[in-house]
Protein backbone atom coordinates (compact mmCIF):
# COMPACT_ATOMS: atom_id res chain seq x y z
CA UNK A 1 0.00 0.00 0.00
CA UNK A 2 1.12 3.51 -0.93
CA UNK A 3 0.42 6.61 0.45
CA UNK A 4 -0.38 9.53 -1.75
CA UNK A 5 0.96 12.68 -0.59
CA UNK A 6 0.48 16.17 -1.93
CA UNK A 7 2.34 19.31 -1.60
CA UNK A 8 0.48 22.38 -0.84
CA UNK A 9 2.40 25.79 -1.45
CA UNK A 10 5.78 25.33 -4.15
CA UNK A 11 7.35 28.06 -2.37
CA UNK A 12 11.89 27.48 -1.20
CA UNK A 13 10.84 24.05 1.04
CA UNK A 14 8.87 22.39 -1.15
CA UNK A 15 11.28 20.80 -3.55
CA UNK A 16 13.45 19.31 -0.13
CA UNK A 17 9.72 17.42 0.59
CA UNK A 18 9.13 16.45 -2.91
CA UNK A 19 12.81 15.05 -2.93
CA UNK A 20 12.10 13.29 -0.07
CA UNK A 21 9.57 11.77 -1.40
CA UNK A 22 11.05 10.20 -4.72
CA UNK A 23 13.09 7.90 -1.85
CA UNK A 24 10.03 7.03 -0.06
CA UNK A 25 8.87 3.23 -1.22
CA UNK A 26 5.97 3.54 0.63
CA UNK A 27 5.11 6.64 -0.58
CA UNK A 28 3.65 8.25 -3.90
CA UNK A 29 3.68 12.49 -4.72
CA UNK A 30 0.35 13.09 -6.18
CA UNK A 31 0.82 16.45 -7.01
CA UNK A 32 0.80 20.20 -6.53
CA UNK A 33 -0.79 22.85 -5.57
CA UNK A 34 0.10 26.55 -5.31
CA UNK A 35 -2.23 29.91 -5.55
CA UNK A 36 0.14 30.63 -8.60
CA UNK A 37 -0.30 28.50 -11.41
CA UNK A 38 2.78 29.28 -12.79
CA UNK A 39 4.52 27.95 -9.55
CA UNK A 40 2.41 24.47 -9.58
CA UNK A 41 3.43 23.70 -13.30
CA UNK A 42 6.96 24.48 -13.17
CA UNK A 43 6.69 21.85 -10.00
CA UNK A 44 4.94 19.35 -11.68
CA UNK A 45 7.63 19.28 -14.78
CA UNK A 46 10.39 19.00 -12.63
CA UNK A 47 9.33 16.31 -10.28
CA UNK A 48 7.06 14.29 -12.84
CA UNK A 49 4.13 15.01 -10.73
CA UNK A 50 0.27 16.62 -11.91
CA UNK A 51 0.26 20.71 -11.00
CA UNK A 52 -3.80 21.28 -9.80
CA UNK A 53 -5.58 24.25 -10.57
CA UNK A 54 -7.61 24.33 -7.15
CA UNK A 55 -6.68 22.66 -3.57
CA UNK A 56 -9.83 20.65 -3.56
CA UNK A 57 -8.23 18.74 -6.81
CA UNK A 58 -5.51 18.20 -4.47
CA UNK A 59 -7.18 17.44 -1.62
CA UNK A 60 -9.34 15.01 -4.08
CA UNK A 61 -6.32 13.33 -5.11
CA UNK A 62 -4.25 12.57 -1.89
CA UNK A 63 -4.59 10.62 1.27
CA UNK A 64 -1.88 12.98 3.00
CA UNK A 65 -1.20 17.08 2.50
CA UNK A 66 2.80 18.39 3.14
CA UNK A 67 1.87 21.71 4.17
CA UNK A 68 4.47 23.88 2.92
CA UNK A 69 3.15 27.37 2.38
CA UNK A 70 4.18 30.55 4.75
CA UNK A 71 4.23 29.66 8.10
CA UNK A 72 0.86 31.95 8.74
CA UNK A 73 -1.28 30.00 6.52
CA UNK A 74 0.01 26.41 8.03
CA UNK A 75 -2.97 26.38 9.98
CA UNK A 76 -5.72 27.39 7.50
CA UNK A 77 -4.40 25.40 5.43
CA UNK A 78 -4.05 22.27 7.70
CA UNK A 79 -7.62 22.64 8.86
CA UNK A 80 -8.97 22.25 5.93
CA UNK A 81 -7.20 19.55 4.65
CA UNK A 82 -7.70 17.54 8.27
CA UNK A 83 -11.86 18.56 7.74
CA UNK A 84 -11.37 16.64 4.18
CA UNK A 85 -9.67 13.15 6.26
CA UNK A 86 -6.35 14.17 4.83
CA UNK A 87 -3.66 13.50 6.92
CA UNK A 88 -0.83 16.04 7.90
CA UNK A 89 2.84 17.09 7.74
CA UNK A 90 3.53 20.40 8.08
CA UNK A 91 6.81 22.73 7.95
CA UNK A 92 8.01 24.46 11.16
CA UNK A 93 6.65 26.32 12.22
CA UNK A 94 3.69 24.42 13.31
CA UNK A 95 1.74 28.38 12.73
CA UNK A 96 3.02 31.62 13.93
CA UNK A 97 0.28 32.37 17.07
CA UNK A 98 -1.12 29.30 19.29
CA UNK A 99 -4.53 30.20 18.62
CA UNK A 100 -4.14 28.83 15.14
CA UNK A 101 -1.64 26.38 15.80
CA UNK A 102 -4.04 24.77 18.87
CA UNK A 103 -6.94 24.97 16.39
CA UNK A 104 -4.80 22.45 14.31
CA UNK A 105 -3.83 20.40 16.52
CA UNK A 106 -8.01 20.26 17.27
CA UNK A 107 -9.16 19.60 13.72
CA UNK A 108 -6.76 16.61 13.51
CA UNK A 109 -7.59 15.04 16.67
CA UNK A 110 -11.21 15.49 16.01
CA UNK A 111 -11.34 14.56 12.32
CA UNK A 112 -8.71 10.98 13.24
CA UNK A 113 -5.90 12.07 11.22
CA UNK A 114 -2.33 12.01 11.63
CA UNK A 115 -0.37 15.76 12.06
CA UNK A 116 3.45 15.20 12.15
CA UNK A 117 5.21 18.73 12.20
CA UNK A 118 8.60 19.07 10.64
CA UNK A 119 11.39 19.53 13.18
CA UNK A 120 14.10 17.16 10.70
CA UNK A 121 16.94 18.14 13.27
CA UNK A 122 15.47 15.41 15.37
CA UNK A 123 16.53 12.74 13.12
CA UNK A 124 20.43 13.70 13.02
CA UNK A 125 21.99 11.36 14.62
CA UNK A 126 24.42 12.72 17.39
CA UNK A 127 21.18 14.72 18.13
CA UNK A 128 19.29 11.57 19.03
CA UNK A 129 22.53 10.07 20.99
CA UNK A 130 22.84 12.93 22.82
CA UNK A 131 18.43 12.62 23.65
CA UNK A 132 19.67 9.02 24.62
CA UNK A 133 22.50 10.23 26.87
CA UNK A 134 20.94 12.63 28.85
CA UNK A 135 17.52 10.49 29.71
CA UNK A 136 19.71 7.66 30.69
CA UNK A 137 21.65 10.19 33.03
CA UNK A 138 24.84 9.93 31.81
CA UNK A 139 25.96 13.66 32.33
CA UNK A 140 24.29 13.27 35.86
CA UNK A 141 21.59 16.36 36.80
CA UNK A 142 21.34 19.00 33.95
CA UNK A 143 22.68 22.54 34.70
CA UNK A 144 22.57 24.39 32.07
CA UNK A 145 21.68 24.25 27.93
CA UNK A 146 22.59 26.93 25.06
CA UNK A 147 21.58 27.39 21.83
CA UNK A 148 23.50 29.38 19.33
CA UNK A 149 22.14 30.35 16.07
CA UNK A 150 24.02 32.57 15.08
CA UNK A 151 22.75 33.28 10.46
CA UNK A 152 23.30 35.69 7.75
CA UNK A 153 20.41 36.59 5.57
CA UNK A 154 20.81 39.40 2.68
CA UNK A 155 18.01 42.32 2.60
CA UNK A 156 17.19 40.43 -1.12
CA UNK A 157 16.87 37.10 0.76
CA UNK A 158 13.92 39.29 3.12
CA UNK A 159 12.81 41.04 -0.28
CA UNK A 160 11.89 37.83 -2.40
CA UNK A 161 8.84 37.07 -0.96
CA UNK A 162 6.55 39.16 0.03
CA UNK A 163 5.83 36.93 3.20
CA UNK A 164 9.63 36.72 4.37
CA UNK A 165 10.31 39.27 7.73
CA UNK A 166 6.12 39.99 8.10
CA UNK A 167 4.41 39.68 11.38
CA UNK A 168 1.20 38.41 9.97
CA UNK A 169 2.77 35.26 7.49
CA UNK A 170 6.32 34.78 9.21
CA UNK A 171 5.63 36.01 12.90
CA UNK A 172 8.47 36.62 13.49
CA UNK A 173 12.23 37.12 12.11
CA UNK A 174 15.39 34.93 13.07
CA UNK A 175 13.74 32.96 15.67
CA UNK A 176 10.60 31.20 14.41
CA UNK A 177 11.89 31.14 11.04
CA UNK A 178 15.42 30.23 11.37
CA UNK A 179 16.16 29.50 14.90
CA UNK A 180 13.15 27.70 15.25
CA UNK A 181 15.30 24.38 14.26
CA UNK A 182 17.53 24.04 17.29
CA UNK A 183 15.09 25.96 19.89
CA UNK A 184 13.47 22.80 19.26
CA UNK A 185 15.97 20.91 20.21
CA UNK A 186 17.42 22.77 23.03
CA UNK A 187 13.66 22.54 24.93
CA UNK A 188 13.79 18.83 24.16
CA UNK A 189 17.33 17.55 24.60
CA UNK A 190 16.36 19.58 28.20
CA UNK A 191 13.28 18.61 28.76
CA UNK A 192 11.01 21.54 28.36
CA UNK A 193 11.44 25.73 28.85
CA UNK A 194 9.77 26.76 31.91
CA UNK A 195 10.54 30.65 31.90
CA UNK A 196 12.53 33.82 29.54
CA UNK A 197 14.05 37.09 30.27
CA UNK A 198 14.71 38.41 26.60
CA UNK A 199 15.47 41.14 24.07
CA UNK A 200 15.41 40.94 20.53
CA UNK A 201 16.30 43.81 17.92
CA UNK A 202 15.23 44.56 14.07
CA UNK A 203 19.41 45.62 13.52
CA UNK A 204 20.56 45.19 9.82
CA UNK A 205 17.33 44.88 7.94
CA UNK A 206 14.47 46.32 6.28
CA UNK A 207 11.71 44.13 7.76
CA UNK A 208 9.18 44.08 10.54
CA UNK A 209 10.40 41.40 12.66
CA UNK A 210 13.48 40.40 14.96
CA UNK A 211 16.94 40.01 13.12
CA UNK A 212 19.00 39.53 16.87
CA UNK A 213 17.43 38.12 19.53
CA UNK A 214 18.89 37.11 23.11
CA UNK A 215 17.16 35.25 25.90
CA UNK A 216 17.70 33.84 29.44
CA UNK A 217 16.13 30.46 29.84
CA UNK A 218 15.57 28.60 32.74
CA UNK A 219 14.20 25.00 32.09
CA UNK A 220 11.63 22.85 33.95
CA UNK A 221 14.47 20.90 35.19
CA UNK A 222 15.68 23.96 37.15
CA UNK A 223 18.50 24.36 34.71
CA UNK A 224 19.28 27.44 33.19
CA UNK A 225 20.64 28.65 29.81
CA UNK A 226 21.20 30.85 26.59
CA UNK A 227 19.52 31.52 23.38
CA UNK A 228 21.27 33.49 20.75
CA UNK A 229 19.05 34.03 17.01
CA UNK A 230 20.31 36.42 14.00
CA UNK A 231 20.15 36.44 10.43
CA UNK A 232 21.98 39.72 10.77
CA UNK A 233 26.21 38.26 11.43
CA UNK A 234 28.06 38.00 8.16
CA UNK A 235 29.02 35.57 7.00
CA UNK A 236 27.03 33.09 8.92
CA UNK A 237 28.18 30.51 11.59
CA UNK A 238 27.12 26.71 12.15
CA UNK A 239 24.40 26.51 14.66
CA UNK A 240 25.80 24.72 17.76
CA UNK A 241 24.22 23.21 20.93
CA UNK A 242 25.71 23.07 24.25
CA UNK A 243 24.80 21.65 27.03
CA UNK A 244 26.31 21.11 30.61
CA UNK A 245 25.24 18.19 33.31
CA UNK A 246 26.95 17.47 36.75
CA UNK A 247 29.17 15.06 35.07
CA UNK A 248 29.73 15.84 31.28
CA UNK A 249 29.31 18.15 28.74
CA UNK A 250 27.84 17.70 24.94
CA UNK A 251 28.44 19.88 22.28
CA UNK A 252 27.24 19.79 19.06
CA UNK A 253 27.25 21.74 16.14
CA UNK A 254 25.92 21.49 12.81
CA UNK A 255 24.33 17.98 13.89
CA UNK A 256 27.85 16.59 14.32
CA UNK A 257 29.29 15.83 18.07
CA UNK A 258 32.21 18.30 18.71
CA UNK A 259 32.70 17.47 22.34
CA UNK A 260 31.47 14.34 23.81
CA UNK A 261 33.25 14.17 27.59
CA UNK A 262 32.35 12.74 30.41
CA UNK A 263 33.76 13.04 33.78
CA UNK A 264 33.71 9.26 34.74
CA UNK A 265 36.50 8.90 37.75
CA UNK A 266 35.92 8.61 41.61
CA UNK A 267 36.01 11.75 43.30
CA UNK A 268 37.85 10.29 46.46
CA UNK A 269 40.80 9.60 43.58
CA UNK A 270 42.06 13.08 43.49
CA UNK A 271 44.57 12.41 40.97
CA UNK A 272 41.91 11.62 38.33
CA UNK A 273 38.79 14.48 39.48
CA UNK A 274 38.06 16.73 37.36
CA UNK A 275 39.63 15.41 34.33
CA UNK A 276 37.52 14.82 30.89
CA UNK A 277 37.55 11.42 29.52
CA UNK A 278 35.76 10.52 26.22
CA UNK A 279 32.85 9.42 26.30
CA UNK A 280 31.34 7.01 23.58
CA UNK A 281 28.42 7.51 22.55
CA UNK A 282 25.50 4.99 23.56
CA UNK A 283 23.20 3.49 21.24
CA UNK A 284 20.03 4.25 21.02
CA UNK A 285 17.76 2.63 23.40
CA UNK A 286 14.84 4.75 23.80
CA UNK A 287 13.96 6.37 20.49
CA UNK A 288 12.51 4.46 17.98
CA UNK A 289 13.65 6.80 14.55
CA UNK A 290 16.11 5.35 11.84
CA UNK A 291 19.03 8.23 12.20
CA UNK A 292 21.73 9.31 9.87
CA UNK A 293 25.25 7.42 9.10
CA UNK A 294 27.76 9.68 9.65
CA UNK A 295 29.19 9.14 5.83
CA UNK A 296 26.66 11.73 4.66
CA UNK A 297 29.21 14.62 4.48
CA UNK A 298 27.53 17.35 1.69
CA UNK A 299 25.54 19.46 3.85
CA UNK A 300 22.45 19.38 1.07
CA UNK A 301 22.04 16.19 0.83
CA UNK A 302 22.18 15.87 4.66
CA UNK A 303 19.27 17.84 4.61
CA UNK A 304 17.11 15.92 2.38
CA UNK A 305 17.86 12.97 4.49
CA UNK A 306 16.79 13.96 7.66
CA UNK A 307 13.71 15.35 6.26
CA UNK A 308 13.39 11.79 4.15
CA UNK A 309 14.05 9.80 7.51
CA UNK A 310 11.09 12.50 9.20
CA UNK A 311 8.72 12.13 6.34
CA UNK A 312 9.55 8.14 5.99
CA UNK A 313 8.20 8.16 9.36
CA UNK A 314 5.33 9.71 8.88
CA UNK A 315 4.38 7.93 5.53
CA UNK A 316 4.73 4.78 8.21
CA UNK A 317 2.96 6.51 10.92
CA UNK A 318 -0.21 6.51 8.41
CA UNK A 319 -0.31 3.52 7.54
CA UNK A 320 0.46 1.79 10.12
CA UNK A 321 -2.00 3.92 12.12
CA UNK A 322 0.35 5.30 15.32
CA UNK A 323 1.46 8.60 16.28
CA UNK A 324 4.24 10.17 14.12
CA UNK A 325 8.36 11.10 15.72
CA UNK A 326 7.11 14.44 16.34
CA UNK A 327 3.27 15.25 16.61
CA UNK A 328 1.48 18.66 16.58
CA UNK A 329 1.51 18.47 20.62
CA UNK A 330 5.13 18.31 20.46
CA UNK A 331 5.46 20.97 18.30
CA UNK A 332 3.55 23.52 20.37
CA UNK A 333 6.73 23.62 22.50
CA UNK A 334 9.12 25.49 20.75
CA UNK A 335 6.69 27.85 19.54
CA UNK A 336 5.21 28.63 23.12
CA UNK A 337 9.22 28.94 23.96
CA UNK A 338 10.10 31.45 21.20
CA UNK A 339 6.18 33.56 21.64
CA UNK A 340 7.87 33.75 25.06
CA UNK A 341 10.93 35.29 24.43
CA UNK A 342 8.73 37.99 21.57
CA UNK A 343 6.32 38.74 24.75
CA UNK A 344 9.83 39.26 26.92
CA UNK A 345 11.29 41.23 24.59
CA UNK A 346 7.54 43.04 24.20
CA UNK A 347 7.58 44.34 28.01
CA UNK A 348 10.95 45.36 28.37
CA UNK A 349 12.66 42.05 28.86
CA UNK A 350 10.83 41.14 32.29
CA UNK A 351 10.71 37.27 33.10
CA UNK A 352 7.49 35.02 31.28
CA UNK A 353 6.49 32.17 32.26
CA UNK A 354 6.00 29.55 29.18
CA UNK A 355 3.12 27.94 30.76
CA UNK A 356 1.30 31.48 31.10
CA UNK A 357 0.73 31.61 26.91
């Protein structure tokens, strides 16, 4: 059995999904759709797939919609689709306010269908160790975990869509749009964001929204920590995850491990405390995903894997009728997180609670 899938919106993503796709046994692309015609055509001749003149045609010809239009229509978009029995993937962000993004989470619990939202970062494969490390308590008690995502985006990168660096269709700048990615995993890796202190800045561009943003976390652990966003630091740096337990530090950047340590020795044997000793990394015991070899070196085709290995499991998810790696729930995290730091920011950069929003 094959699940037809169609791709809603042929905006920058939606070739990366379509990709994905083509790898996908279990999976078949039925088509496109895209409010310009033009857009759905050119789509449809590259990938060998029909281009639809309405959504209903694609909605009529699918069992599953990839929502991949701007982030502010993910949700009237989704809702419609889930109202139809379509099942759902959508790109991150899951919306851009909670009130929509809640309403789809609604519509696809009430109608039975699946809603995986992508978050591909999950899928890398030091990212999932590290998941494995930390749950199993190899650093000891968490203390503290960064995230640094630290971009460069062009004013003609902002200008090419008339979406990109709005309120209303991106809502927001560097952080929901770019940063989005490992704010996700930062909140997961430590276990959930329970309060911000923040400021963000519109610095280097011509847009509405955020292009530097800096927040204090402190996670429901009791652990604290950094987040750093811009599109604004030329030319660009790899985004990078640290984070700190009792008895080890992880760091990881660009998906890959940089620093794997543990501090392993007796501290009665003071010849030995407080050095680092490698630590290898454990196999993974509690995550059930199929994660990324490490011989995958160019960066692009990196990223077509992990979205492959996020939409292969949620082609399986469908048919085999269970929950998806990362559901719509799941995804209301790092968007409560980074609405957080925007409502910090908002009042002058006085402390939020996450669990307020």
């Amino acid at each position: 059995m094959s699940l037809r899938v169609g791709i809603a919106g042929c905006g920058a993503v939606h070739g990366t999904h379509a990709a994905a796709l083509a790898r996908i046994p279990d999976a078949t692309l039925s088509g496109f759709f895209d409010i310009l015609p033009s857009r759905s055509q050119a789509s449809g001749e590259k990938f060998g797939a029909p281009a639809f003149e309405s959504f209903e045609e694609l909605l009529a010809a699918s069992d599953a919609i990839s929502v991949c239009t701007p982030s502010g229509l993910h949700a009237e978009v989704g809702v419609a689709a889930a109202m139809a029995g379509k099942h759902l993937l959508v790109e991150k962000p899951i919306d851009v306010t909670l009130d929509a993004a809640r309403a789809l989470v609604a519509a696809c619990r009430g109608s039975g269908t699946k809603l995986g939202v992508i978050s591909q970062h999950r899928f890398a494969r030091d990212i999932l160790r590290a998941k494995d490390a930390i749950e199993d308590g190899l650093l000891g008690p968490m203390l503290e975990g960064d995230a640094y995502i630290k971009w460069y985006r062009t004013q003609a990168y902002y200008d090419s869509g008339d979406w990109r660096g709005t309120k209303k269709l991106d809502g927001g700048g560097c952080l929901i749009n770019q940063g989005i990615h490992y704010i996700d995993m930062i909140q997961w890796l430590m276990g959930g964001v329970k309060s911000v202190l923040a400021q963000v800045r519109t610095a280097a561009h011509n847009i509405e929204v955020e292009d530097v943003a800096a927040a204090l976390v402190e996670y429901r652990s009791g652990a604290i920590g950094v987040i750093q966003g811009s599109t604004s630091f030329f030319p660009g740096l790899a985004e990078r995850l640290e984070v700190h337990g009792k008895k080890g530090t992880l760091v990881i950047e660009g998906d890959r491990a940089k620093v794997w340590e543990i501090d392993d020795c007796d501290e009665e044997d003071g010849s030995l405390y407080g050095r680092g000793v490698q630590m290898q990394p454990t196999p993974n015991v509690h995550l059930s995903a199929i994660v990324i070899e490490e011989e995958i070196m160019d960066p692009a085709e990196r990223w077509i894997e992990q979205h492959r290995l996020q939409i292969e499991d949620f082609v399986r998810a469908c048919l085999d009728d269970r929950e998806p790696f990362i559901t719509g729930e799941m995804a209301l995290e790092p968007l409560k997180t980074i609405l957080a730091i925007y409502e910090s920011a908002r009042r002058g950069g006085e402390k939020v609670e996450v669990c307020s929003l």
